[in-house]
Protein backbone atom coordinates (compact mmCIF):
# COMPACT_ATOMS: atom_id res chain seq x y z
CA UNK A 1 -27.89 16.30 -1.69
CA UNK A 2 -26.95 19.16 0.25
CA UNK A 3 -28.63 21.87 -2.44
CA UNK A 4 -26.60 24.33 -4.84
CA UNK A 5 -23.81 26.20 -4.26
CA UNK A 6 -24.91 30.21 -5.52
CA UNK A 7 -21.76 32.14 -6.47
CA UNK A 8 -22.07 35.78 -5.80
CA UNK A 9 -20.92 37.20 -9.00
CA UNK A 10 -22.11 36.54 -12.49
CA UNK A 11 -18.31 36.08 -13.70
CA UNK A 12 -18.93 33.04 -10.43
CA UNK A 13 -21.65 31.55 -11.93
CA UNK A 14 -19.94 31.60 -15.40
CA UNK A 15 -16.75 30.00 -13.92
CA UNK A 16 -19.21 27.10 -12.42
CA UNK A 17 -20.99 26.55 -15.46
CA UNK A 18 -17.86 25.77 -17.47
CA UNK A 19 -16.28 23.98 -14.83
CA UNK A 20 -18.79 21.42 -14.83
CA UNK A 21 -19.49 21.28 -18.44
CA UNK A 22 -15.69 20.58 -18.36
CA UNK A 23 -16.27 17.53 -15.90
CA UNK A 24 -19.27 16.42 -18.16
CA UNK A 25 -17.05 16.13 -21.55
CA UNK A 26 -14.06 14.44 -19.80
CA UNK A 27 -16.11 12.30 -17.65
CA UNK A 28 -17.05 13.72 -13.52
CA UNK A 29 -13.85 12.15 -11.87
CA UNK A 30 -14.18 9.35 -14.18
CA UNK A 31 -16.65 7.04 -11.83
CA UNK A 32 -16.49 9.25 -8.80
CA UNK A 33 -19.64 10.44 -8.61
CA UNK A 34 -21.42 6.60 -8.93
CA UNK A 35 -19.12 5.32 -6.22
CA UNK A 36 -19.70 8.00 -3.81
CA UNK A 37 -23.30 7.50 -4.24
CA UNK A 38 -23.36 3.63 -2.93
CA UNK A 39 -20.49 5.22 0.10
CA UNK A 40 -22.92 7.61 1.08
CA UNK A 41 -25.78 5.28 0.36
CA UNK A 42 -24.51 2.96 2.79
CA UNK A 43 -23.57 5.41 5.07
CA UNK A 44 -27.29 6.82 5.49
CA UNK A 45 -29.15 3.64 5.17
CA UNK A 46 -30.89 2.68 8.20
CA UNK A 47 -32.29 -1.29 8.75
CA UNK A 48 -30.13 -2.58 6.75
CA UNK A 49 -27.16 0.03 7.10
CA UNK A 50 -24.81 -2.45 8.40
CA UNK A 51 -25.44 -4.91 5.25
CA UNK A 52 -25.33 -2.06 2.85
CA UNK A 53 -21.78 -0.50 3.69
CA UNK A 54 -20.11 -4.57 3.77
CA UNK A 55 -21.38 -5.20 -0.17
CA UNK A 56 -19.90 -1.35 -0.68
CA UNK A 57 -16.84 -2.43 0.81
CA UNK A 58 -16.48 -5.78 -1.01
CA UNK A 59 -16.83 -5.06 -4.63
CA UNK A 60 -13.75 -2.96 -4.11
CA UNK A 61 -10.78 -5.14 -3.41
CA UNK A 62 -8.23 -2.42 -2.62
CA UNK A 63 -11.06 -1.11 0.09
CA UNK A 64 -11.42 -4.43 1.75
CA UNK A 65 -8.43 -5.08 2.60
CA UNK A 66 -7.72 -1.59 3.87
CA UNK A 67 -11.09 -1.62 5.82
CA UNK A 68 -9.79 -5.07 7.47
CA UNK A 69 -6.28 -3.76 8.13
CA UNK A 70 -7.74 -0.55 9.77
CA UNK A 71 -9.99 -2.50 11.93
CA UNK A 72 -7.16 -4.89 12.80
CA UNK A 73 -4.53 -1.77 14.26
CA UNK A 74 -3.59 -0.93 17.44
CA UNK A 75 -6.36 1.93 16.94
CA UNK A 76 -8.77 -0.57 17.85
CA UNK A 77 -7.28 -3.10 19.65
CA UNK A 78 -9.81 -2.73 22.54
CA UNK A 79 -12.45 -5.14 20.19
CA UNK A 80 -10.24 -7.74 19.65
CA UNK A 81 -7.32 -8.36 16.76
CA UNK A 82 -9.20 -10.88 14.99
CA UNK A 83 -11.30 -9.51 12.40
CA UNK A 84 -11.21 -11.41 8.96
CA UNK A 85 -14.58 -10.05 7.79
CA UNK A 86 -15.96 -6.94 6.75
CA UNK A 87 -19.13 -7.31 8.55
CA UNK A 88 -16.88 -7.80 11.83
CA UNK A 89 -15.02 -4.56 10.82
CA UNK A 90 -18.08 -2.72 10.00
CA UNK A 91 -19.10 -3.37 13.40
CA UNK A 92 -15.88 -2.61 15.29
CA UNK A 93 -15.33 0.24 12.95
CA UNK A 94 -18.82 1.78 12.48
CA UNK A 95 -20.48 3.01 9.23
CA UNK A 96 -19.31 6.20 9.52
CA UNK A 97 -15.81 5.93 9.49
CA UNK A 98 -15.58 3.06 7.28
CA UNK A 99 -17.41 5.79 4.90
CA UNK A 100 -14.74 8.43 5.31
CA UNK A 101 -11.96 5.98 4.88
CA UNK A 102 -13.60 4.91 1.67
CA UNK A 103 -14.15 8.22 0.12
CA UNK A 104 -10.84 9.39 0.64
CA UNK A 105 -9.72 5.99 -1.11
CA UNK A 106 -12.13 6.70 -4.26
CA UNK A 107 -11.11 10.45 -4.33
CA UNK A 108 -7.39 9.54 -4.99
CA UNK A 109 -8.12 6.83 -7.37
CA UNK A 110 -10.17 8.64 -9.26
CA UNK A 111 -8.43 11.57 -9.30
CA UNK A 112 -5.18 9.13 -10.33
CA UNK A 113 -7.02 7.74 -12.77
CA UNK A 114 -7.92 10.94 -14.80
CA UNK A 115 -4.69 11.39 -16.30
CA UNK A 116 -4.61 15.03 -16.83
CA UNK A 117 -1.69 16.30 -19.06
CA UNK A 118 -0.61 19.27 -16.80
CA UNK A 119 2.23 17.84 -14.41
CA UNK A 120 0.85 20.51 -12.11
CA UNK A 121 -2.45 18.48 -11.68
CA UNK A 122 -0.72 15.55 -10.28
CA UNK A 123 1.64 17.96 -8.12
CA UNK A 124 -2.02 19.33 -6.38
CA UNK A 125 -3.45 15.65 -6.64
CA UNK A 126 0.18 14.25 -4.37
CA UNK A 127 -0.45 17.87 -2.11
CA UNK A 128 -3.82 16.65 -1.12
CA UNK A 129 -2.63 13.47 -0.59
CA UNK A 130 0.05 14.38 1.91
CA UNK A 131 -2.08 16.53 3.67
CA UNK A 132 -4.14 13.30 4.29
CA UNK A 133 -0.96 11.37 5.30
CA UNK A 134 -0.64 14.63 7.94
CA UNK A 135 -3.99 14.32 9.25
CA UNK A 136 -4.15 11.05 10.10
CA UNK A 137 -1.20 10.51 11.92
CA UNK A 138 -2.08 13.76 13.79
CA UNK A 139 -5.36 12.90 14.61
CA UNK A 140 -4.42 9.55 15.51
CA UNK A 141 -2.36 11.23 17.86
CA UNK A 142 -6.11 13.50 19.32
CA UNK A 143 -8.97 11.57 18.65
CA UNK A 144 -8.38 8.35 16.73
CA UNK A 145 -12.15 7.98 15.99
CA UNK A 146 -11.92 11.15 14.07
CA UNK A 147 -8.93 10.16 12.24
CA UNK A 148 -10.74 8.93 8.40
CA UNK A 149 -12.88 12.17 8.77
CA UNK A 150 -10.00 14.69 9.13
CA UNK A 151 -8.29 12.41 6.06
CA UNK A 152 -11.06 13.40 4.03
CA UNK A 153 -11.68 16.87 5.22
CA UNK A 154 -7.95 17.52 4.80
CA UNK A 155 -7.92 16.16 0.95
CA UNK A 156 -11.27 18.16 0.06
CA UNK A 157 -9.59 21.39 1.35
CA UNK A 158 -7.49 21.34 -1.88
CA UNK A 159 -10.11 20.19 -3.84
CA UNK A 160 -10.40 23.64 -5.55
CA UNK A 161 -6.92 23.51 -6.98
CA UNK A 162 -7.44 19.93 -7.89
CA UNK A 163 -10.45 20.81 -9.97
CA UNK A 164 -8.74 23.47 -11.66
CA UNK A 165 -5.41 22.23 -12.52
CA UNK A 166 -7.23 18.80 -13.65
CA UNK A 167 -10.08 20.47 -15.53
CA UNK A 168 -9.58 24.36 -16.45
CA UNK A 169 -5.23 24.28 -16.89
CA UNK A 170 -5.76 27.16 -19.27
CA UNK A 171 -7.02 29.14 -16.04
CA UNK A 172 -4.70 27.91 -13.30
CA UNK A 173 -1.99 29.36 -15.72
CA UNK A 174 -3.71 32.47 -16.23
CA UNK A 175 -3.81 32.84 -12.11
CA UNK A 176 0.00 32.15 -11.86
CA UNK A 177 0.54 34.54 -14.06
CA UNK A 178 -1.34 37.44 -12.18
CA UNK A 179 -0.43 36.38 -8.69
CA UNK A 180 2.57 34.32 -8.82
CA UNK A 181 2.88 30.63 -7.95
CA UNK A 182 1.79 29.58 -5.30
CA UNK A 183 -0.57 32.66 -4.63
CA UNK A 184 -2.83 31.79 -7.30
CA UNK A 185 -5.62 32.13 -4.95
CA UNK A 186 -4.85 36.42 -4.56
CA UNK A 187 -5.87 36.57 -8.13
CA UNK A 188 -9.02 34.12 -8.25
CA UNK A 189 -11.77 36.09 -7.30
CA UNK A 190 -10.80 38.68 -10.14
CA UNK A 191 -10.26 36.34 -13.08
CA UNK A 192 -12.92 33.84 -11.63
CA UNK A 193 -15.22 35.73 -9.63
CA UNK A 194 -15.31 33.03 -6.71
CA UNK A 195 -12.00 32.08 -4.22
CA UNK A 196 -11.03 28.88 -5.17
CA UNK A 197 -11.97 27.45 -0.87
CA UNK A 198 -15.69 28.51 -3.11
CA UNK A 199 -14.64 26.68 -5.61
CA UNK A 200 -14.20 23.46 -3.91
CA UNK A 201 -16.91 23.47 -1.80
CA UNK A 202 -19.25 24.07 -4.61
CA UNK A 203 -17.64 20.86 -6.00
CA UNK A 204 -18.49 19.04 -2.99
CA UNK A 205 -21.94 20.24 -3.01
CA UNK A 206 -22.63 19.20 -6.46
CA UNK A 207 -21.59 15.40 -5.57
CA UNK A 208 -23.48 15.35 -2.86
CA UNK A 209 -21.09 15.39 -0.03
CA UNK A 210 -22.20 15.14 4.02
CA UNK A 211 -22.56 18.24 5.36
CA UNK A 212 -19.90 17.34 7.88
CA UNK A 213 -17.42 16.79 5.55
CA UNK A 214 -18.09 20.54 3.66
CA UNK A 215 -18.33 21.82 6.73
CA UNK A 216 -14.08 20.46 7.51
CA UNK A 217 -13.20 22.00 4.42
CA UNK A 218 -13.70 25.31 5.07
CA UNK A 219 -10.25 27.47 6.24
CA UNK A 220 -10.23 27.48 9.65
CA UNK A 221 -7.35 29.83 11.64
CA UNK A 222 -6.25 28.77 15.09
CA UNK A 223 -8.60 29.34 17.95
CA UNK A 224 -8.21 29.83 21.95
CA UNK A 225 -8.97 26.50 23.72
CA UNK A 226 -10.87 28.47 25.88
CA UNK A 227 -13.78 29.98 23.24
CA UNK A 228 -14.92 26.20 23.26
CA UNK A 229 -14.37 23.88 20.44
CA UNK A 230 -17.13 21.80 18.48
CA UNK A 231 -16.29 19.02 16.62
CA UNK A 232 -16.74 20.67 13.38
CA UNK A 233 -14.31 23.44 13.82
CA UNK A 234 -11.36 20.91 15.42
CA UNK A 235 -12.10 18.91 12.08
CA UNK A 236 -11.62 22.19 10.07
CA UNK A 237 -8.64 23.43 11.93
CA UNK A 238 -7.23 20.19 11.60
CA UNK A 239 -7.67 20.02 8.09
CA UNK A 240 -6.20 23.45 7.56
CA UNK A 241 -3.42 23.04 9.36
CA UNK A 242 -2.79 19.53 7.60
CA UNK A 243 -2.97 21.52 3.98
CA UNK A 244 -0.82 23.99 5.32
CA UNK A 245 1.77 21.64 6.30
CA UNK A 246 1.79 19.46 3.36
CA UNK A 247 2.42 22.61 1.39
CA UNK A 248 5.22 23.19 3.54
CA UNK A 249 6.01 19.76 3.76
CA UNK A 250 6.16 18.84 -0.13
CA UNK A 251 8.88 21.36 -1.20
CA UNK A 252 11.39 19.51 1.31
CA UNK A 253 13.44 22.60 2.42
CA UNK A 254 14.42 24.82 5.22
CA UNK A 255 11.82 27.25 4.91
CA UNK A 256 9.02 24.66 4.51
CA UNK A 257 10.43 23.10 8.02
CA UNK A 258 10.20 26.20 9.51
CA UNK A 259 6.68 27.03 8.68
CA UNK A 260 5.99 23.49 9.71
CA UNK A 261 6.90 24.43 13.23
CA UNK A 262 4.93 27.90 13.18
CA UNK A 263 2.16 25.59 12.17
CA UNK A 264 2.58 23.19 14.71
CA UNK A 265 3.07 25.91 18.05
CA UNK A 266 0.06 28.06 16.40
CA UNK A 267 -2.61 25.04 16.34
CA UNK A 268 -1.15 22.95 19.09
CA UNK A 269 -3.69 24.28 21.87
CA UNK A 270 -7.00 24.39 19.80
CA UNK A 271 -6.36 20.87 18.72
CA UNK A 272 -5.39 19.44 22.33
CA UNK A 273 -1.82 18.68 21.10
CA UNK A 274 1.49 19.16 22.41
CA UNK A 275 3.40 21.22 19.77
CA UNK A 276 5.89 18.00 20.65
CA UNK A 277 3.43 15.59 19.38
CA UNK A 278 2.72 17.44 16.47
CA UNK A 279 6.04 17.63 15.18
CA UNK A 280 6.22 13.75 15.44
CA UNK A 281 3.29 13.06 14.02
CA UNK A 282 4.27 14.75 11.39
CA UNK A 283 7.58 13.51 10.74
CA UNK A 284 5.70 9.82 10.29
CA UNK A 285 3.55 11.44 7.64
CA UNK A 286 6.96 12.48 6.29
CA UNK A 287 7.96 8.77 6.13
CA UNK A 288 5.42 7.65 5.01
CA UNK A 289 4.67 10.27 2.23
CA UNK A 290 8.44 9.88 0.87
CA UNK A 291 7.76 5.86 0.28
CA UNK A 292 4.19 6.81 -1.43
CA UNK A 293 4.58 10.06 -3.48
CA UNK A 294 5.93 9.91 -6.63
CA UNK A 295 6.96 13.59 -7.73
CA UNK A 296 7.16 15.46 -4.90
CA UNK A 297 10.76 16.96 -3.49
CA UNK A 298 10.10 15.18 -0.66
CA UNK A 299 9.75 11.59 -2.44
CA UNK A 300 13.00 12.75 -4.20
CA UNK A 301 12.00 11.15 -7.12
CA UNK A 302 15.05 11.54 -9.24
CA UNK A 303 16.92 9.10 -6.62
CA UNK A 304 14.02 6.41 -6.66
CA UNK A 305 14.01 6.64 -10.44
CA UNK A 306 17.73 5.87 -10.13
CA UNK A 307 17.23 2.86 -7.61
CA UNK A 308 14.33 1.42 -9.49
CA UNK A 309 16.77 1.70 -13.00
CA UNK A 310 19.23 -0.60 -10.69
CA UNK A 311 16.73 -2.80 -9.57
CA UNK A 312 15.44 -3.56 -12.58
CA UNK A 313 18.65 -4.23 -14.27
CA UNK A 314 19.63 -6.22 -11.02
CA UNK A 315 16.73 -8.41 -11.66
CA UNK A 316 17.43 -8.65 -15.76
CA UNK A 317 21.00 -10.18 -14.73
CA UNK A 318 18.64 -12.64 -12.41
CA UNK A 319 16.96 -13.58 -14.39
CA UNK A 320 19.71 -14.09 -17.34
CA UNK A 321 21.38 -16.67 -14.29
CA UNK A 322 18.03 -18.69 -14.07
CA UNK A 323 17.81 -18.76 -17.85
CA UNK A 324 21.34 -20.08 -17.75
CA UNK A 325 20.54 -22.63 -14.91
CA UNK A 326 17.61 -24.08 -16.45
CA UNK A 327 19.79 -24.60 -19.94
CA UNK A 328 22.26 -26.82 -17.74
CA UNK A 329 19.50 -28.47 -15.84
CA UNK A 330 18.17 -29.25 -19.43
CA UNK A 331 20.99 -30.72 -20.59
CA UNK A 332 21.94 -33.50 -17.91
CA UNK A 333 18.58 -33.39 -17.09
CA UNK A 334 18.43 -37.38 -18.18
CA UNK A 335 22.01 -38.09 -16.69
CA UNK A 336 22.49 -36.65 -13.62
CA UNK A 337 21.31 -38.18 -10.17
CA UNK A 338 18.47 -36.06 -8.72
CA UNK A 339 21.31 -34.68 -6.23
CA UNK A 340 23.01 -33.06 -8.52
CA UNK A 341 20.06 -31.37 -10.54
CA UNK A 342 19.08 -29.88 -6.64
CA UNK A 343 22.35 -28.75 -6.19
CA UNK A 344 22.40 -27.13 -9.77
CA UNK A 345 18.92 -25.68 -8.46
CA UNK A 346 20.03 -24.55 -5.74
CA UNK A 347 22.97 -22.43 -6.92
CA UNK A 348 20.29 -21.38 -9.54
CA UNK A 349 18.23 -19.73 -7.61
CA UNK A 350 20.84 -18.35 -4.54
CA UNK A 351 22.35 -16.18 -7.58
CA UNK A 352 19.53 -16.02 -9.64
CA UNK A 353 17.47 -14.03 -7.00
CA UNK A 354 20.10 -12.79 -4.86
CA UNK A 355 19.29 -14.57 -1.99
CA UNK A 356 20.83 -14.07 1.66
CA UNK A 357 20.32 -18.13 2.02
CA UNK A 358 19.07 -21.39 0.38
CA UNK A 359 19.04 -24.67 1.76
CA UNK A 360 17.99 -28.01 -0.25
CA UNK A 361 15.55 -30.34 1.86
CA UNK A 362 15.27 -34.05 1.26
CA UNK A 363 12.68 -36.22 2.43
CA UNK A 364 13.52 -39.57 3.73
CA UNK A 365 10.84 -41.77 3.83
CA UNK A 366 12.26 -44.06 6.11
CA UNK A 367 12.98 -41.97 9.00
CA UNK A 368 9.95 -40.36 8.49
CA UNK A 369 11.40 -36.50 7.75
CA UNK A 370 13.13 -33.84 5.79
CA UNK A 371 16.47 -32.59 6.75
CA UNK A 372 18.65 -30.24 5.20
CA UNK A 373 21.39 -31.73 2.78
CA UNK A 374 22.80 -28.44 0.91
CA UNK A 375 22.99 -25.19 1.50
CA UNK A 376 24.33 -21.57 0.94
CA UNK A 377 24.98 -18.41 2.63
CA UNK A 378 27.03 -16.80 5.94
CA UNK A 379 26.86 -19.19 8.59
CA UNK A 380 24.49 -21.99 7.20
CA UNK A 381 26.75 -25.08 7.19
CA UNK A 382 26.89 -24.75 10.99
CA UNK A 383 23.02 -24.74 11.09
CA UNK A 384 22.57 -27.63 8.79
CA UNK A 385 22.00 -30.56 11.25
CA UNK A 386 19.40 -28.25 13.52
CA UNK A 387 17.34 -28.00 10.03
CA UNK A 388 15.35 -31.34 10.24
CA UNK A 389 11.51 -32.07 10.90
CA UNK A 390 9.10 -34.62 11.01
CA UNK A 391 6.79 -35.40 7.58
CA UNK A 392 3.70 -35.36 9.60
CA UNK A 393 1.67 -32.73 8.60
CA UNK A 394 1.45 -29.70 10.88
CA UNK A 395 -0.48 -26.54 10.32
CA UNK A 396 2.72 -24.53 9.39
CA UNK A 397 3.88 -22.65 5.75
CA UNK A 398 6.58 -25.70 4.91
CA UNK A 399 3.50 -28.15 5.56
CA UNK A 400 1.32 -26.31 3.22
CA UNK A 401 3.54 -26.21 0.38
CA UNK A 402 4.55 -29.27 0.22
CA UNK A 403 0.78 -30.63 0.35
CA UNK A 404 -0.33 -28.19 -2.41
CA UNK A 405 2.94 -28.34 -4.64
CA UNK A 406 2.73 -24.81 -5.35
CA UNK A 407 5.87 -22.26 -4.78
CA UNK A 408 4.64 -20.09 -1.86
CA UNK A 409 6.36 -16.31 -1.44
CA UNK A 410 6.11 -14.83 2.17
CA UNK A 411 6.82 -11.53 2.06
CA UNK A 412 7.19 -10.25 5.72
CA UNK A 413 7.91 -13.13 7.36
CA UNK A 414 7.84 -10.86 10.67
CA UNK A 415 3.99 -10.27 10.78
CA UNK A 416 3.14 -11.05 14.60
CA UNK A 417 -0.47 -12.97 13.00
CA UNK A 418 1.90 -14.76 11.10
CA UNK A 419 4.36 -16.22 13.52
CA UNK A 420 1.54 -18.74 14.20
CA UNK A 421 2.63 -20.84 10.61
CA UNK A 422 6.24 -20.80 11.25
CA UNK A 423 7.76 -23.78 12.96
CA UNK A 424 10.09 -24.07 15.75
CA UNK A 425 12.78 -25.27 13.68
CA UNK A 426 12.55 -22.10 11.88
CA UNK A 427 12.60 -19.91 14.32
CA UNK A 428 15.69 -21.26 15.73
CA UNK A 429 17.86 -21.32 12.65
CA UNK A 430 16.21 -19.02 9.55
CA UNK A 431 14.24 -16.33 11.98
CA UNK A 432 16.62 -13.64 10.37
CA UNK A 433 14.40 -13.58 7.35
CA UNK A 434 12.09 -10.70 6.05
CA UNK A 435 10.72 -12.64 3.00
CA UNK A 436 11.39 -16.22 1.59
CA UNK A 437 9.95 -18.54 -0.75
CA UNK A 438 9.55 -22.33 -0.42
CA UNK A 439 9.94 -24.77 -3.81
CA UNK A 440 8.40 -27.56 -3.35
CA UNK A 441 10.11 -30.69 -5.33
CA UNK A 442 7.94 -33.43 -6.01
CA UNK A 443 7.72 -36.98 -8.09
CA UNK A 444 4.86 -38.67 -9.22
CA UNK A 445 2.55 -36.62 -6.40
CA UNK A 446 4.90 -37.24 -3.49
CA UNK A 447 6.86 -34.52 -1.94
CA UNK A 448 10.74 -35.30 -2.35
CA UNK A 449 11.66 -32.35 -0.39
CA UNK A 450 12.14 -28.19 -1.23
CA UNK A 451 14.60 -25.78 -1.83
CA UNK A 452 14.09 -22.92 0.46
CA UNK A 453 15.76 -19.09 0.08
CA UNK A 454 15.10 -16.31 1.69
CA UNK A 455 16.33 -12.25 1.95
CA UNK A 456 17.21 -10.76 4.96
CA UNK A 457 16.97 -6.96 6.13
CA UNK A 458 19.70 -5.64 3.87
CA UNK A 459 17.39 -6.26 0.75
CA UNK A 460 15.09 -3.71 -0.08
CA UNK A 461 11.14 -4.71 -0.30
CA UNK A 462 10.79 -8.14 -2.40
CA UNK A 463 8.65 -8.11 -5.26
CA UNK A 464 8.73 -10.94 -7.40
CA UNK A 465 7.39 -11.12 -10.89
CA UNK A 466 5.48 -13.68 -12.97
CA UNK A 467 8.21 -14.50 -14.92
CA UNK A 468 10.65 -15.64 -11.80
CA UNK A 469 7.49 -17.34 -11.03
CA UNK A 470 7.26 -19.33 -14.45
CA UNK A 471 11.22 -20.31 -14.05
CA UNK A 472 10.94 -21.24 -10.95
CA UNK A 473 8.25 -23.71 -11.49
CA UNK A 474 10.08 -25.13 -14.80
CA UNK A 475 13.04 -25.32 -12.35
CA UNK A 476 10.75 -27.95 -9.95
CA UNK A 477 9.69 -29.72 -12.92
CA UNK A 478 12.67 -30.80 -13.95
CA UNK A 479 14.02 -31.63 -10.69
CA UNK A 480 11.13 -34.01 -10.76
CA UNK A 481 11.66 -35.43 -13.92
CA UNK A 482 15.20 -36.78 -12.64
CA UNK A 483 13.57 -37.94 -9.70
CA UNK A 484 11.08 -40.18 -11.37
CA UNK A 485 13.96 -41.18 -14.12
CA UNK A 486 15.61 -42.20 -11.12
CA UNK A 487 12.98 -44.41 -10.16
CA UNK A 488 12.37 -45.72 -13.00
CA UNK A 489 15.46 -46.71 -13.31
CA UNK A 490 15.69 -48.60 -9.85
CA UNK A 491 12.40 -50.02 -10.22
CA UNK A 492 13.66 -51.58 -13.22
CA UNK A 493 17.34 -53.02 -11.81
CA UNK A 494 15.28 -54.68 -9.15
CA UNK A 495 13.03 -56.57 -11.57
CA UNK A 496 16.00 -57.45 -13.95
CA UNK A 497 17.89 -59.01 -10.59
């Protein structure tokens, strides 16, 4: 623990004591403190400090895999791009940062999972989270090792505001109301008796935060290169600056773009940044925050509420086309040739899931190989004879679906650490894919071949749920069933002649 925070006003202390008797009755970041205490736990162990932060790391899914995909970036491509562990990464990485990257993880979760019923909550909550966003990609563009610190710090410098708005609405009103929005913090130390900076770091100090990390929150104005810089006040002028411009940045308008540039020219020299580089940075964190922010301007929310209506209707018609399919597969299911039921498959799914292209393998066992028989979709018929392979088994995606029968979804087919699992053939025909899925078709527990589709850039991001999963897989077994009444069938001509 870092000690207590004293507030230097009774009407301070008073503001404290309800604060946190309002975080006791609706639960302290519901969970926040506990996991905090096994971050920094790990963070300050000592033998077995390595150990300690990898069991942190794994009983948090979401954690893991962005601790491996950090230590996996170009960041730190200088140790290799191979890490598929968390001790590995914990090593490349280091305790420390690993430790900021999962705070600043556990502080949005938490604060996401809270639920608060003021809309202005989650307006300070997405805020801190931009200002994040900011930080990183500017820091990534200064000091990359610094880069889950000044996450953090950035995030914790709204922390005051967060607490409020999430716990003590009533007051955030009341400050609105005396200074205006926006400049709620002109009217805080009257009505509160502390500033609400105070406030948060006497929230930080009460979980137990690193002294580093209160020591980035605090406001920090832009100073001359030439006074000399410590670490502590680039993190803090960093983490200003980020707040500042995510301010700016959430409103999405002119005047918020200008400020962004003031911003940018004022702290370009103390933080050893070309205003330039600043400004690009930043436009990344814009990307990025309009994909992941769900209310702000800048996420224009009403639009992706529109898309996601259309989507979702888009897939109800799918899936109305695969309910259709599978009532015709159904009914000829015991008098059509296993041909046709893949070709009624096929069709299925091409319209079903609005695929760019399907293609029906068979597997003849004679020469050894599947080849492509039907297909669908701009230019396919001309790539039809280049689609062929041999059946023995090679350590690619096709191979490993049709060994494990299971339908397999690859959703960025484009991952350089995947390219290893895709075969030539592919490549050379179907390499205009983004995602695809593979079907394998099977009868009595020998691959007959597999329907393949796949989307192609014009698509938006492919999601698939587990009830295209279900059809699909009722799709496969009846393709199998005619397969096997097929051979029944044969087996017993051949014993009747």
């Amino acid at each position: 623990m870092n000690g207590q925070f004293i507030p230097s006003t009774k009407l301070g202390e008073k503001t404290l004591n309800k604060l946190w008797e309002c975080t006791r009755l609706q639960g302290d970041m519901p969970g926040f403190a506990k996991a905090i205490t096994a971050i920094l736990g790990a963070m300050r162990g000592e033998d077995d400090q390595e150990f300690s932060m990898t069991g942190t790391v794994l009983s948090d899914p979401v954690l893991t895999q962005k601790v491996l995909r950090l230590a996996n970036s170009s960041m730190y491509s200088a140790f290799g791009q191979h890490v598929n562990t968390i001790t590995k990464a914990v090593l490349v990485l280091g305790t420390e940062a690993i430790g900021h990257l999962a705070l600043g993880l556990k502080l949005i979760e938490e604060l996401s999972n809270a639920s608060p019923g003021s809309g202005i909550a989650h307006i300070e909550m997405e805020k801190a989270v931009l200002a994040g966003m900011v930080a990183r990609e500017v820091a990534g563009s200064a000091d990359p090792r610094s880069a889950e610190e000044a996450v953090v710090c950035s995030m914790l410098q709204t922390l005051g505001r967060m607490m409020l708005t999430f716990y003590m609405p009533e007051r955030w009103t009341e400050l609105q109301e005396r200074a205006g929005e926006g400049r709620e913090g002109d009217a805080a130390q009257e009505l509160l008796g502390l500033s609400i900076e105070e406030i948060g770091r006497a929230t930080a100090i009460h979980w137990g935060l690193p002294k580093n990390l209160i020591a980035g929150m605090r406001n920090v104005g832009p100073i001359d290169p030439d006074a000399g810089i410590g670490h502590q006040d680039w993190i803090a002028g960093i983490s200003t600056m980020s707040r500042l411009c995510a301010e700016s940045l959430w409103h999405d308008n002119e005047a918020g773009a200008a400020e962004v540039q003031r911003l940018t020219e004022d702290y370009a020299g103390m933080l050893g940044v070309s205003p330039q580089q600043l400004q690009t940075a930043i436009e990344q964190a814009k990307v990025v925050a309009a994909a992941d922010l769900s209310i702000a301007p800048l996420s224009k929310p009403a639009e992706r509420r529109a898309k996601a209506l259309a989507r979702t209707r888009q897939r109800q018609e799918g899936n109305k086309i695969l309910l259709s399919g599978l009532a015709d597969m159904r009914d000829v299911v015991d008098s059509a040739s296993p041909g046709q039921m893949v070709s009624i498959a096929l069709e299925t799914v091409f319209q079903g899931l609005d695929f760019s292209r399907a293609v029906a393998f068979v597997h003849n066992r004679r020469e050894s190989r599947y080849a492509a028989r039907m297909c669908f979709g701009e230019g396919m018929k001309e790539k039809l004879g280049q689609m062929v392979f041999d059946d023995a088994y090679e350590p690619n995606v096709f191979h490993a679906a049709l060994t494990s029968d299971r339908v397999i979804f690859i959703e960025n087919a484009r991952d350089p650490k995947f390219a290893a699992k895709l075969p030539a053939w592919w490549k050379g025909t179907l390499s205009e894919a983004r995602s695809f899925i593979v079907l394998p078709l099977s009868a009595h527990g020998h691959p007959a071949g597999f329907i393949y589709g796949d989307w192609d850039e014009s698509f938006p991001p492919i999601e698939l749920s587990q009830t295209e999963f279900s059809l699909l897989n009722d799709m496969r077994a009846l393709v199998a069933k005619a397969v096997e009444h097929r051979q029944q069938l044969e087996t017993a001509s051949n014993r009747v002649a």
